[in-house]
PDB file of N, CA and C in Angstrom:
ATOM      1  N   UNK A   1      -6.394   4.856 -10.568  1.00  0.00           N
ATOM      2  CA  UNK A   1      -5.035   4.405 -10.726  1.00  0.00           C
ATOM      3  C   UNK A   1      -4.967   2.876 -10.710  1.00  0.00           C
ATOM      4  N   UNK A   2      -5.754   2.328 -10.113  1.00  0.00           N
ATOM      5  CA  UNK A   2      -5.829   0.519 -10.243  1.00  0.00           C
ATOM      6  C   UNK A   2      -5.821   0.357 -11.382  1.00  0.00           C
ATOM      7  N   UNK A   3      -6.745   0.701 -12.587  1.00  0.00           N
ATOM      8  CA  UNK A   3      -7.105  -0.089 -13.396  1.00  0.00           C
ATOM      9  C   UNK A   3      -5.423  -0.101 -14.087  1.00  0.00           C
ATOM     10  N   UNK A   4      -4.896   0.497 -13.904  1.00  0.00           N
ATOM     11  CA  UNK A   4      -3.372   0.621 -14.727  1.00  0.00           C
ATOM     12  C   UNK A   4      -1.988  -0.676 -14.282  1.00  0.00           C
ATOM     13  N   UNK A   5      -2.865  -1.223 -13.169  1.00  0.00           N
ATOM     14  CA  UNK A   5      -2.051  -2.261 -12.609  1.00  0.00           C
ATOM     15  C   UNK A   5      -3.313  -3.661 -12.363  1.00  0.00           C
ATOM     16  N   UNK A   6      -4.002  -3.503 -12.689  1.00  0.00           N
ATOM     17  CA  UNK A   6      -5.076  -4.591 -12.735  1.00  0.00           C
ATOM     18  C   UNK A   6      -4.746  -5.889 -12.967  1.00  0.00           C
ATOM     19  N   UNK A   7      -4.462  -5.368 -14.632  1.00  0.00           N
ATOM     20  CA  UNK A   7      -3.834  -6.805 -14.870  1.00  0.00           C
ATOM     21  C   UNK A   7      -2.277  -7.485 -14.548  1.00  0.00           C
ATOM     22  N   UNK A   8      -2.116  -7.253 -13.396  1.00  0.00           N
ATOM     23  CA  UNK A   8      -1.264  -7.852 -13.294  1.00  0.00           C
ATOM     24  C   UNK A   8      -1.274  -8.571 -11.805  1.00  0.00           C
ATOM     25  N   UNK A   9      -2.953  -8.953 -11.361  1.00  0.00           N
ATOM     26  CA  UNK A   9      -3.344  -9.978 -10.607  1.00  0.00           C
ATOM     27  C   UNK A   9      -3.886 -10.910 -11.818  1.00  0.00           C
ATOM     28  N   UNK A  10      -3.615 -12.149 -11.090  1.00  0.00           N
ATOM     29  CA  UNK A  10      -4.159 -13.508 -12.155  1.00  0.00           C
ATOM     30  C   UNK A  10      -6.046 -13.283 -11.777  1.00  0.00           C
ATOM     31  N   UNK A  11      -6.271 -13.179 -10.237  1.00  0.00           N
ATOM     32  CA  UNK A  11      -7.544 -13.770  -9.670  1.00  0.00           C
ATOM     33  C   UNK A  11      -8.525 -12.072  -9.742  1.00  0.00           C
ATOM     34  N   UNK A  12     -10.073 -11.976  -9.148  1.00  0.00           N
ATOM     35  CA  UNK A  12     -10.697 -10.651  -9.513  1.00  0.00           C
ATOM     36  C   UNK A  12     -10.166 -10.414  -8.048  1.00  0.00           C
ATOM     37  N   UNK A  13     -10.517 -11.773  -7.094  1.00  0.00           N
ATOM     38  CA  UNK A  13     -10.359 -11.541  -5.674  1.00  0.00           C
ATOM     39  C   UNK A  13      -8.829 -10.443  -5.019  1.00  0.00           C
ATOM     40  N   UNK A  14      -8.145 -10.748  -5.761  1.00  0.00           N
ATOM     41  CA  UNK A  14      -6.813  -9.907  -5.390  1.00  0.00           C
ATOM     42  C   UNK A  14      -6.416  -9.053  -5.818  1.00  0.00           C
ATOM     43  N   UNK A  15      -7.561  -8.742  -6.811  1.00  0.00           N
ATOM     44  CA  UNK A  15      -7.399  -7.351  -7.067  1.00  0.00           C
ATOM     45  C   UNK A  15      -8.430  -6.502  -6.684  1.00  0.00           C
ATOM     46  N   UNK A  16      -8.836  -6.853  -6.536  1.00  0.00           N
ATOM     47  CA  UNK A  16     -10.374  -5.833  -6.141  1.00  0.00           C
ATOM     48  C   UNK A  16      -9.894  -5.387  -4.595  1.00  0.00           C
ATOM     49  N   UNK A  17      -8.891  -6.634  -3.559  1.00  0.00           N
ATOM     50  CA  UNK A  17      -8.686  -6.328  -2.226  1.00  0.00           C
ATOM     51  C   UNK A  17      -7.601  -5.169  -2.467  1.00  0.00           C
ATOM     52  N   UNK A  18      -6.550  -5.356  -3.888  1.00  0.00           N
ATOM     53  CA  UNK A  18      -5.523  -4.324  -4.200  1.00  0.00           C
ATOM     54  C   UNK A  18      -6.372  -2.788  -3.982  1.00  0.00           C
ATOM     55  N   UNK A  19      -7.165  -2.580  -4.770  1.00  0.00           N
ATOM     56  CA  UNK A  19      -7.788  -1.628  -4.958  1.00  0.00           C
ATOM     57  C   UNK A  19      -8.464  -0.884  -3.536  1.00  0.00           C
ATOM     58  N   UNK A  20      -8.756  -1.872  -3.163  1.00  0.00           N
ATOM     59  CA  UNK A  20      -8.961  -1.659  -1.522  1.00  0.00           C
ATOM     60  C   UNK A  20      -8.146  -1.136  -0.792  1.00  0.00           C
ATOM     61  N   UNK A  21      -7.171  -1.915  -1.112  1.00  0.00           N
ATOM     62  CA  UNK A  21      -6.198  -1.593   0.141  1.00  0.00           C
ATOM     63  C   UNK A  21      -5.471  -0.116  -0.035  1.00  0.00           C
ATOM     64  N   UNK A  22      -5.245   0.464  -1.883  1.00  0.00           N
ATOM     65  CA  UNK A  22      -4.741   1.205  -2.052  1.00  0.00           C
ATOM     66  C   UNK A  22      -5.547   2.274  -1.946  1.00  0.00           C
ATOM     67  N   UNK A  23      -6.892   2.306  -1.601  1.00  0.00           N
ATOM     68  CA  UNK A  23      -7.616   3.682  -1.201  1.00  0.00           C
ATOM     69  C   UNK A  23      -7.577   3.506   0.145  1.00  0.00           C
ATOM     70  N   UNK A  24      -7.465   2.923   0.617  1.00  0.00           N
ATOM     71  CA  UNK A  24      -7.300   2.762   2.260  1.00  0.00           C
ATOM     72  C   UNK A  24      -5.941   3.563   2.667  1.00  0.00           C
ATOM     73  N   UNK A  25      -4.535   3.007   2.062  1.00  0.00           N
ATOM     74  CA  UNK A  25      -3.672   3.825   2.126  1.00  0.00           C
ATOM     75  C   UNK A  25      -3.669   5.322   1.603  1.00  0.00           C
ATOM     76  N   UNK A  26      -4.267   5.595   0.808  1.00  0.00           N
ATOM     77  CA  UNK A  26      -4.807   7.147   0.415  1.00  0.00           C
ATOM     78  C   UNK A  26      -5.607   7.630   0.921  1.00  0.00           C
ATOM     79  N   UNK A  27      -6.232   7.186   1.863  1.00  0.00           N
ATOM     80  CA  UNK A  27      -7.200   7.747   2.974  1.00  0.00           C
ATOM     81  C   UNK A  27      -6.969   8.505   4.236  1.00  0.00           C
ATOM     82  N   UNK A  28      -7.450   9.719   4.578  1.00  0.00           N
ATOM     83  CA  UNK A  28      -6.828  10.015   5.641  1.00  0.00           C
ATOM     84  C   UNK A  28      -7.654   9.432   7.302  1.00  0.00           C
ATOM     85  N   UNK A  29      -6.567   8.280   7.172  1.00  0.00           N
ATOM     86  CA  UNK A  29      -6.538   7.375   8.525  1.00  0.00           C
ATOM     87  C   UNK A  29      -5.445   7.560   9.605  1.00  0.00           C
ATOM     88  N   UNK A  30      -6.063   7.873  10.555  1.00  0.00           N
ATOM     89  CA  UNK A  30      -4.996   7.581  11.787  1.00  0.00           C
ATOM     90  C   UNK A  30      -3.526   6.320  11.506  1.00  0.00           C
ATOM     91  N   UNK A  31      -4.185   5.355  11.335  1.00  0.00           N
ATOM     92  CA  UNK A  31      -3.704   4.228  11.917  1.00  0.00           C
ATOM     93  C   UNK A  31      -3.981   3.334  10.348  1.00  0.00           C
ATOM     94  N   UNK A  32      -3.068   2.342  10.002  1.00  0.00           N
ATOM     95  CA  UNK A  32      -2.634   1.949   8.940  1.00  0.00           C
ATOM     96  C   UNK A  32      -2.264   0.371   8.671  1.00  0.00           C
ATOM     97  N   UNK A  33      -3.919  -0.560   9.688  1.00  0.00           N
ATOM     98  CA  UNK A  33      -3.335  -1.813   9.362  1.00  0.00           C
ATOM     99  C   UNK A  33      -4.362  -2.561   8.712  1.00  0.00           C
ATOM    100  N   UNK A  34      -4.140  -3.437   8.316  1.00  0.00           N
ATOM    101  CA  UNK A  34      -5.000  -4.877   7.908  1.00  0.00           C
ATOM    102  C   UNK A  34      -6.413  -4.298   8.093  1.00  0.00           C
ATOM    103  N   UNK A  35      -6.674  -3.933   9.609  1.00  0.00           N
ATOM    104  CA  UNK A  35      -7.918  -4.303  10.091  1.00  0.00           C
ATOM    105  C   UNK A  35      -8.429  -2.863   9.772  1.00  0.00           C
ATOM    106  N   UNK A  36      -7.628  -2.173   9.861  1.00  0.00           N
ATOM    107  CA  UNK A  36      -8.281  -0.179   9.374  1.00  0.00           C
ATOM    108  C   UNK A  36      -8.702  -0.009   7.940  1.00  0.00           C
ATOM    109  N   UNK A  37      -7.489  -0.830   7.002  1.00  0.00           N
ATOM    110  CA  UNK A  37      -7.476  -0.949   5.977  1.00  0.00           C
ATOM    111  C   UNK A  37      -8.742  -1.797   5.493  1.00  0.00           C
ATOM    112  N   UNK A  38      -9.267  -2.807   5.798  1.00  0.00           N
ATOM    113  CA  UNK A  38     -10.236  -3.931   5.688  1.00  0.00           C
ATOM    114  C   UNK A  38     -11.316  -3.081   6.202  1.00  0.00           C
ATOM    115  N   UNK A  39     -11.893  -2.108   7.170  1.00  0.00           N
ATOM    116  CA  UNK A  39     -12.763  -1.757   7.521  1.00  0.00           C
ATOM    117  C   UNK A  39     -13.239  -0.584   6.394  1.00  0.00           C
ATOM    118  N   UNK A  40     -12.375   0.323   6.046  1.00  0.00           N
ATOM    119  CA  UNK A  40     -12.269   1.675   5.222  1.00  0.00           C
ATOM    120  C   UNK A  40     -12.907   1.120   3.790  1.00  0.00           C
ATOM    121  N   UNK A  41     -12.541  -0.748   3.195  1.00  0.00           N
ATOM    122  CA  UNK A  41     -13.161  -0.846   1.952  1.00  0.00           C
ATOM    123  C   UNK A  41     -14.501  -1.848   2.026  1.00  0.00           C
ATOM    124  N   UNK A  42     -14.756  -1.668   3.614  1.00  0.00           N
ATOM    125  CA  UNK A  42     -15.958  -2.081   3.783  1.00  0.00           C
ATOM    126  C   UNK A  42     -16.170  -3.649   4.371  1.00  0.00           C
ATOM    127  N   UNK A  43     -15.124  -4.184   4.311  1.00  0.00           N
ATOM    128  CA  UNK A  43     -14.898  -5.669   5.278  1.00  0.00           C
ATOM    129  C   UNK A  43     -15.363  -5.456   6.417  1.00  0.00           C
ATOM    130  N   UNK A  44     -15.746  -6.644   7.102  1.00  0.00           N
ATOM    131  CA  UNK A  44     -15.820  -6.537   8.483  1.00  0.00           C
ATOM    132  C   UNK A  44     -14.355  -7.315   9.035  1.00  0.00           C
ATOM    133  N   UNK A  45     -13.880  -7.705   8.489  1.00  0.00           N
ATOM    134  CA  UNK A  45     -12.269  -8.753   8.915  1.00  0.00           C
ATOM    135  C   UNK A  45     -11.571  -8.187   7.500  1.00  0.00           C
ATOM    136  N   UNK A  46     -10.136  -8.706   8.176  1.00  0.00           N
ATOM    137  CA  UNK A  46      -8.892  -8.043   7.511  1.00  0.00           C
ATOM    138  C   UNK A  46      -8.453  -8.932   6.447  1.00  0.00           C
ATOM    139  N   UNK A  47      -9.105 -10.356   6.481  1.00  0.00           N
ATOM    140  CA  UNK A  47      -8.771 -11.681   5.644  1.00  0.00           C
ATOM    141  C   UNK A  47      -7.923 -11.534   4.685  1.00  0.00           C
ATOM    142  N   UNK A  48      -9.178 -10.018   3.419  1.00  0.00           N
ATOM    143  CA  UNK A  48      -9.000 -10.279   1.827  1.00  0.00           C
ATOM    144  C   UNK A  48      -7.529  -9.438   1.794  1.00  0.00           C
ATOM    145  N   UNK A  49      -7.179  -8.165   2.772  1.00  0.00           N
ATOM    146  CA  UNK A  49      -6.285  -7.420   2.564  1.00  0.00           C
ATOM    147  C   UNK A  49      -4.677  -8.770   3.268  1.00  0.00           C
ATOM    148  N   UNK A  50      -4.776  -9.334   4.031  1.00  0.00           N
ATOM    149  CA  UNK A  50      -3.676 -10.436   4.584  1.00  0.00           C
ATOM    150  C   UNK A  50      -3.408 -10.944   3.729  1.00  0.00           C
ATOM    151  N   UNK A  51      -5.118 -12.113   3.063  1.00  0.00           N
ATOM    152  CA  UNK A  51      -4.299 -13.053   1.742  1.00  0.00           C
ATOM    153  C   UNK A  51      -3.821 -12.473   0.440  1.00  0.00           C
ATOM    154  N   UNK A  52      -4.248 -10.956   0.318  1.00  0.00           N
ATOM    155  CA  UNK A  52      -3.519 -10.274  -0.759  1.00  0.00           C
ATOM    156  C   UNK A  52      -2.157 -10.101  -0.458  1.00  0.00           C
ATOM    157  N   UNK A  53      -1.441  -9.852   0.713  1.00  0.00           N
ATOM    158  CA  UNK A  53      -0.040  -9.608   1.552  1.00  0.00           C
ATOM    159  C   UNK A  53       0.544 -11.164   1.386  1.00  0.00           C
ATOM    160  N   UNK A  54      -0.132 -11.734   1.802  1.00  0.00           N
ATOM    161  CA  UNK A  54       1.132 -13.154   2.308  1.00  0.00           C
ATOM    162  C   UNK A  54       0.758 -14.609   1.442  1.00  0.00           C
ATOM    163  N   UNK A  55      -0.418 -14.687   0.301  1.00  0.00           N
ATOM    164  CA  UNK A  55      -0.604 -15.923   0.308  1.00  0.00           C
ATOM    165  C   UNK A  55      -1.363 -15.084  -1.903  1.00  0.00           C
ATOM    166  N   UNK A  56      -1.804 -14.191  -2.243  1.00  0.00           N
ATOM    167  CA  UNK A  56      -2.326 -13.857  -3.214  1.00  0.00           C
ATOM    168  C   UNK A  56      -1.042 -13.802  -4.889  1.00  0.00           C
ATOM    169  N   UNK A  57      -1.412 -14.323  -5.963  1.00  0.00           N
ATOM    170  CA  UNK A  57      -0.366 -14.412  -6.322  1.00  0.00           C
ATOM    171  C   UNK A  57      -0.685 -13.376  -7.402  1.00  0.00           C
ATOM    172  N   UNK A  58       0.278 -12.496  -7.265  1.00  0.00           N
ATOM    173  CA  UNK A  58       0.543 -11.243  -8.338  1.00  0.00           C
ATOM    174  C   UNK A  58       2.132 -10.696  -8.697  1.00  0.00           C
ATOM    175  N   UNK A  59       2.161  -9.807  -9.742  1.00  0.00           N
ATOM    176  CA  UNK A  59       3.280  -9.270 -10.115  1.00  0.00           C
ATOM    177  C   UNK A  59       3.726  -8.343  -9.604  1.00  0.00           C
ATOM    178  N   UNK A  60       4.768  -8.448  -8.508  1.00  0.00           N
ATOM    179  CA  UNK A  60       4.442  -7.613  -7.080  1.00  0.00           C
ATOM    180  C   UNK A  60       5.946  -6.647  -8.453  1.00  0.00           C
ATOM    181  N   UNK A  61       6.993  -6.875  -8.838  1.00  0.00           N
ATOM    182  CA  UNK A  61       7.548  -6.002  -9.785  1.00  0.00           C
ATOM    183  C   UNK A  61       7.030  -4.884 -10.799  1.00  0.00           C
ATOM    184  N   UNK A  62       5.970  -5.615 -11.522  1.00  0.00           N
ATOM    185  CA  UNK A  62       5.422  -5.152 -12.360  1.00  0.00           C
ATOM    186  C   UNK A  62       4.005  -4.530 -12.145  1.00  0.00           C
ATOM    187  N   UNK A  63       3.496  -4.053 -11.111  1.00  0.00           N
ATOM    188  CA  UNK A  63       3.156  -3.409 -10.054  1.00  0.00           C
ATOM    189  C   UNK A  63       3.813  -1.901  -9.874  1.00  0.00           C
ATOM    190  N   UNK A  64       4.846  -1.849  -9.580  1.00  0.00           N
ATOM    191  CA  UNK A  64       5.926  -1.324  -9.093  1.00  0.00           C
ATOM    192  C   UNK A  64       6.355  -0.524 -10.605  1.00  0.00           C
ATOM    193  N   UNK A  65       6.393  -1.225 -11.143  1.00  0.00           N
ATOM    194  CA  UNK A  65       6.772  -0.269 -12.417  1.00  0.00           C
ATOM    195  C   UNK A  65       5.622   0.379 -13.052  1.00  0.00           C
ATOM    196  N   UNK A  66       4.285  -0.072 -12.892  1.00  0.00           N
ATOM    197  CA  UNK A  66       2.814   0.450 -13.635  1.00  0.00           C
ATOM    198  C   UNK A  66       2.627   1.490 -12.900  1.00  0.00           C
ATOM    199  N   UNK A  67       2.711   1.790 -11.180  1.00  0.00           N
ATOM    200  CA  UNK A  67       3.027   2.911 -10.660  1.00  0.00           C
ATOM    201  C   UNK A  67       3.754   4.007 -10.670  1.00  0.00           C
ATOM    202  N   UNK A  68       4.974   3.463 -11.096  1.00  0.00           N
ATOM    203  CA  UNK A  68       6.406   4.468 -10.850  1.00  0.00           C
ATOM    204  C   UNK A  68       5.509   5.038 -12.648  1.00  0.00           C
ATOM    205  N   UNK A  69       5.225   4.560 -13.811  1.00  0.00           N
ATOM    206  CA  UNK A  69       4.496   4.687 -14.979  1.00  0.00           C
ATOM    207  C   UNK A  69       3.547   5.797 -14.268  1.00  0.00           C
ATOM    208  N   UNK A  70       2.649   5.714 -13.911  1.00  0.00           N
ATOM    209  CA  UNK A  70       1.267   6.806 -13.446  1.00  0.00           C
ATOM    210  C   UNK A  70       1.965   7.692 -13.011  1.00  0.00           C
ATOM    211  N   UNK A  71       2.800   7.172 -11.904  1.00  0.00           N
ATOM    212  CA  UNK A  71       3.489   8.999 -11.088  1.00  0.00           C
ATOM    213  C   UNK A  71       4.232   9.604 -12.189  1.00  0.00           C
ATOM    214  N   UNK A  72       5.299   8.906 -12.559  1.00  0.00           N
ATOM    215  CA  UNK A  72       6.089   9.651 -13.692  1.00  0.00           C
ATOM    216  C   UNK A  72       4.899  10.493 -14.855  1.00  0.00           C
ATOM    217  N   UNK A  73       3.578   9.534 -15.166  1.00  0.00           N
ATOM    218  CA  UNK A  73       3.201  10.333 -16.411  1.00  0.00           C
ATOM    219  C   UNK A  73       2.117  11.485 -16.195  1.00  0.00           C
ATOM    220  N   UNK A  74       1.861  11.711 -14.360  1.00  0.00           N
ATOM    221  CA  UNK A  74       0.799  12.561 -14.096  1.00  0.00           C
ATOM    222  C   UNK A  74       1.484  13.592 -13.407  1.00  0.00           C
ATOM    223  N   UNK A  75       2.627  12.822 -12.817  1.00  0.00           N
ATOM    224  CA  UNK A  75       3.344  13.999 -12.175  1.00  0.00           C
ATOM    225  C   UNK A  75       4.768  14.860 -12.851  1.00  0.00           C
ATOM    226  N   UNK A  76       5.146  14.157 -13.243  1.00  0.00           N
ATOM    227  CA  UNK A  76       6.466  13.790 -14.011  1.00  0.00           C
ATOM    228  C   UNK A  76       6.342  15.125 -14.738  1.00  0.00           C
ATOM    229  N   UNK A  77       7.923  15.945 -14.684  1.00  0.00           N
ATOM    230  CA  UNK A  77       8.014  17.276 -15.468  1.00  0.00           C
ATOM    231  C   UNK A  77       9.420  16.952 -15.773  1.00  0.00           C
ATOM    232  N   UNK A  78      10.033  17.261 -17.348  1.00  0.00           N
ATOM    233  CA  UNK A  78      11.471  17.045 -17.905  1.00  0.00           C
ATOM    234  C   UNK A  78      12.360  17.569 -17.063  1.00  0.00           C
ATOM    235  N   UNK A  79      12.424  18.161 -16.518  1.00  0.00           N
ATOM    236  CA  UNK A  79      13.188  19.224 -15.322  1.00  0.00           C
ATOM    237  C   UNK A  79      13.121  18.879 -14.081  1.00  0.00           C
ATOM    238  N   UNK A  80      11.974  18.331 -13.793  1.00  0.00           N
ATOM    239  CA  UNK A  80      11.499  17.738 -11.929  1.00  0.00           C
ATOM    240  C   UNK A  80      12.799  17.026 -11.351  1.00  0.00           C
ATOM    241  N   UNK A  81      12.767  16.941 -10.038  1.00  0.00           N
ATOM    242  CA  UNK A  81      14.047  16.364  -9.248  1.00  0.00           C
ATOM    243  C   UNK A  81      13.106  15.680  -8.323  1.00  0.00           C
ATOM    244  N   UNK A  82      13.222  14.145  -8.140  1.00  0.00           N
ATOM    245  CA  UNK A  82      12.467  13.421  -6.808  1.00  0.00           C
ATOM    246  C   UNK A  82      13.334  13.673  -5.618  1.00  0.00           C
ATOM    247  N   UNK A  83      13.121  14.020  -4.805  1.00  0.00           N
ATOM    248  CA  UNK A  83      13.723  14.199  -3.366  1.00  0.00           C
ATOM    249  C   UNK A  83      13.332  12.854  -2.808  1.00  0.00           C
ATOM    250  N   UNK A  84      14.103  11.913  -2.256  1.00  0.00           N
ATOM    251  CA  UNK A  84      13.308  10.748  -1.431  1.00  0.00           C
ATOM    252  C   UNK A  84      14.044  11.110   0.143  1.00  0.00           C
ATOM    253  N   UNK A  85      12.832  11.254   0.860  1.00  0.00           N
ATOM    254  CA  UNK A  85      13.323  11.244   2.695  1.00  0.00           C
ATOM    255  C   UNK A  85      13.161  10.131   3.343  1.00  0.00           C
ATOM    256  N   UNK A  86      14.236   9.536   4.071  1.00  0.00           N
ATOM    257  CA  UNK A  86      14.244   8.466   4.904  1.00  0.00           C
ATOM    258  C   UNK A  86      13.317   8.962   5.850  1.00  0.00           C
ATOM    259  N   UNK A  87      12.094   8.388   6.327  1.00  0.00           N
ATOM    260  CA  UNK A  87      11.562   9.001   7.127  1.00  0.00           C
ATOM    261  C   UNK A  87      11.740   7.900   8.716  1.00  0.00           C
ATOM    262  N   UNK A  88      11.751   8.447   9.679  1.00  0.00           N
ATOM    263  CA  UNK A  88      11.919   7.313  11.095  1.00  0.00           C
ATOM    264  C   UNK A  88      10.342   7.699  11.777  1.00  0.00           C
ATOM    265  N   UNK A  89       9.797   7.024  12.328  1.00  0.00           N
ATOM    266  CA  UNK A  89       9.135   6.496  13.134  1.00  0.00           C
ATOM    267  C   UNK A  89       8.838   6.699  14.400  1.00  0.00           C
ATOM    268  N   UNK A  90       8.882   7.575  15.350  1.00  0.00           N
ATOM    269  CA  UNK A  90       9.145   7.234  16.523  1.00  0.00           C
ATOM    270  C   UNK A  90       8.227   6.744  17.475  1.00  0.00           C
ATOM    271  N   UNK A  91       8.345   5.618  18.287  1.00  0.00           N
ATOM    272  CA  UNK A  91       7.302   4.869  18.922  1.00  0.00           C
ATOM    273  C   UNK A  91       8.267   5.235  20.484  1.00  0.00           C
ATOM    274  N   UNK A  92       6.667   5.250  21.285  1.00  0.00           N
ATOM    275  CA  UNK A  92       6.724   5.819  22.117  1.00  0.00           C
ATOM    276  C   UNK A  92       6.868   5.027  23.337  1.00  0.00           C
ATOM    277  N   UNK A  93       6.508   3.787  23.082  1.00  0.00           N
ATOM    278  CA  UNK A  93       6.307   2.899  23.906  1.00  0.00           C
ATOM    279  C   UNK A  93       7.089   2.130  24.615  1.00  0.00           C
ATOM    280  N   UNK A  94       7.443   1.994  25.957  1.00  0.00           N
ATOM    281  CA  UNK A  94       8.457   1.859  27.106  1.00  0.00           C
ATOM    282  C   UNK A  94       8.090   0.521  27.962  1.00  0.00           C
ATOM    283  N   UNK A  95       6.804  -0.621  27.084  1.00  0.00           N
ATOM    284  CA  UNK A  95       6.553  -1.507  27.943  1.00  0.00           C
ATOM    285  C   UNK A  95       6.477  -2.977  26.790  1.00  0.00           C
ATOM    286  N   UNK A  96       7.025  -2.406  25.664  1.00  0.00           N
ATOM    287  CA  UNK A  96       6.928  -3.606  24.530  1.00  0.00           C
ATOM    288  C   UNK A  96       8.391  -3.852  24.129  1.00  0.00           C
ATOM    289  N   UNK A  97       9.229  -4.988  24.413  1.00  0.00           N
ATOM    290  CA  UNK A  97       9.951  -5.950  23.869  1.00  0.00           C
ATOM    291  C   UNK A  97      10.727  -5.309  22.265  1.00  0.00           C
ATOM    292  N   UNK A  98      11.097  -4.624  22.390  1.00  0.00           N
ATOM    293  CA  UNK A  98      12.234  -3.966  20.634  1.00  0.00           C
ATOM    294  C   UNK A  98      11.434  -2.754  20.771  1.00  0.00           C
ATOM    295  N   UNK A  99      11.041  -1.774  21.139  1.00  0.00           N
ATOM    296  CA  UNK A  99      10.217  -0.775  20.463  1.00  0.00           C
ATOM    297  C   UNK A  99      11.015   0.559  20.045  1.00  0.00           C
ATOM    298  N   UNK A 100      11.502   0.891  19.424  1.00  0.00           N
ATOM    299  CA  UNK A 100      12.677   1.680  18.798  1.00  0.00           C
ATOM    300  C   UNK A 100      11.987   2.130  17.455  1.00  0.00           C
ATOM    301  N   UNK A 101      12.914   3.138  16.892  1.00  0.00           N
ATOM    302  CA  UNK A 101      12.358   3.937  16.127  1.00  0.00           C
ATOM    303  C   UNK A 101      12.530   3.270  14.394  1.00  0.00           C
ATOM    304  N   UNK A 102      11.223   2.988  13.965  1.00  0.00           N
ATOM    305  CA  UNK A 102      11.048   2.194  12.887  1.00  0.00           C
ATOM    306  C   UNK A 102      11.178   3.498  11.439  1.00  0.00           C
ATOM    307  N   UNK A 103      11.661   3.075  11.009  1.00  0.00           N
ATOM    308  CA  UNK A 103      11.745   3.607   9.324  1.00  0.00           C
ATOM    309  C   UNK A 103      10.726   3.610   8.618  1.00  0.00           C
ATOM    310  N   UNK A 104      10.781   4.235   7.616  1.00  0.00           N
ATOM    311  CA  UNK A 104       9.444   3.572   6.610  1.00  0.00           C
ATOM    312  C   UNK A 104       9.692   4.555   5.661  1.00  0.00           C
TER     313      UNK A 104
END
């Protein structure tokens, strides 16, 4: 499924971490950060998956549409209905500063 959004990093470096990061998220992992993600495509540090997040320059739109493209054309039936669920979060934790139930 990368190669369908490839080009739409300028650098190889930010995309190759894309590709990374997006089998990492398709992976069945506990836990879902930087450093899980960075380990799963074989990093020893979370660097390449961060500067792809906060500092890598790509077509974070057109991205977004080359995907919604793959799901629609692999999954996609003339008749199909997308259901989208707000899903919540619940964190359990009673000793951290905001910890309330996160969305996603």
């Amino acid at each position: 499924m990368v190669e369908s959004f490839a080009g739409r990093f300028c650098r190889v470096e930010p995309r190759r971490a894309a590709a990374g990061f997006v089998t990492g998220l398709l992976a069945d992992l506990q836990i879902k950060t930087c450093w899980q993600l960075a380990e799963q495509a074989g990093h020893g540090r979370p660097d390449a998956m961060q500067r792809l997040l906060y500092r890598a320059k790509w077509d974070a739109d057109g991205v977004r549409d080359d995907v919604r493209k793959v799901v629609a054309d692999r999954l996609g039936d003339p008749d199909g209905v997308l259901v989208v669920d707000e899903t919540g979060d619940l964190k359990k934790g009673m000793h951290t500063v905001g910890v309330q139930r996160q969305y996603t």
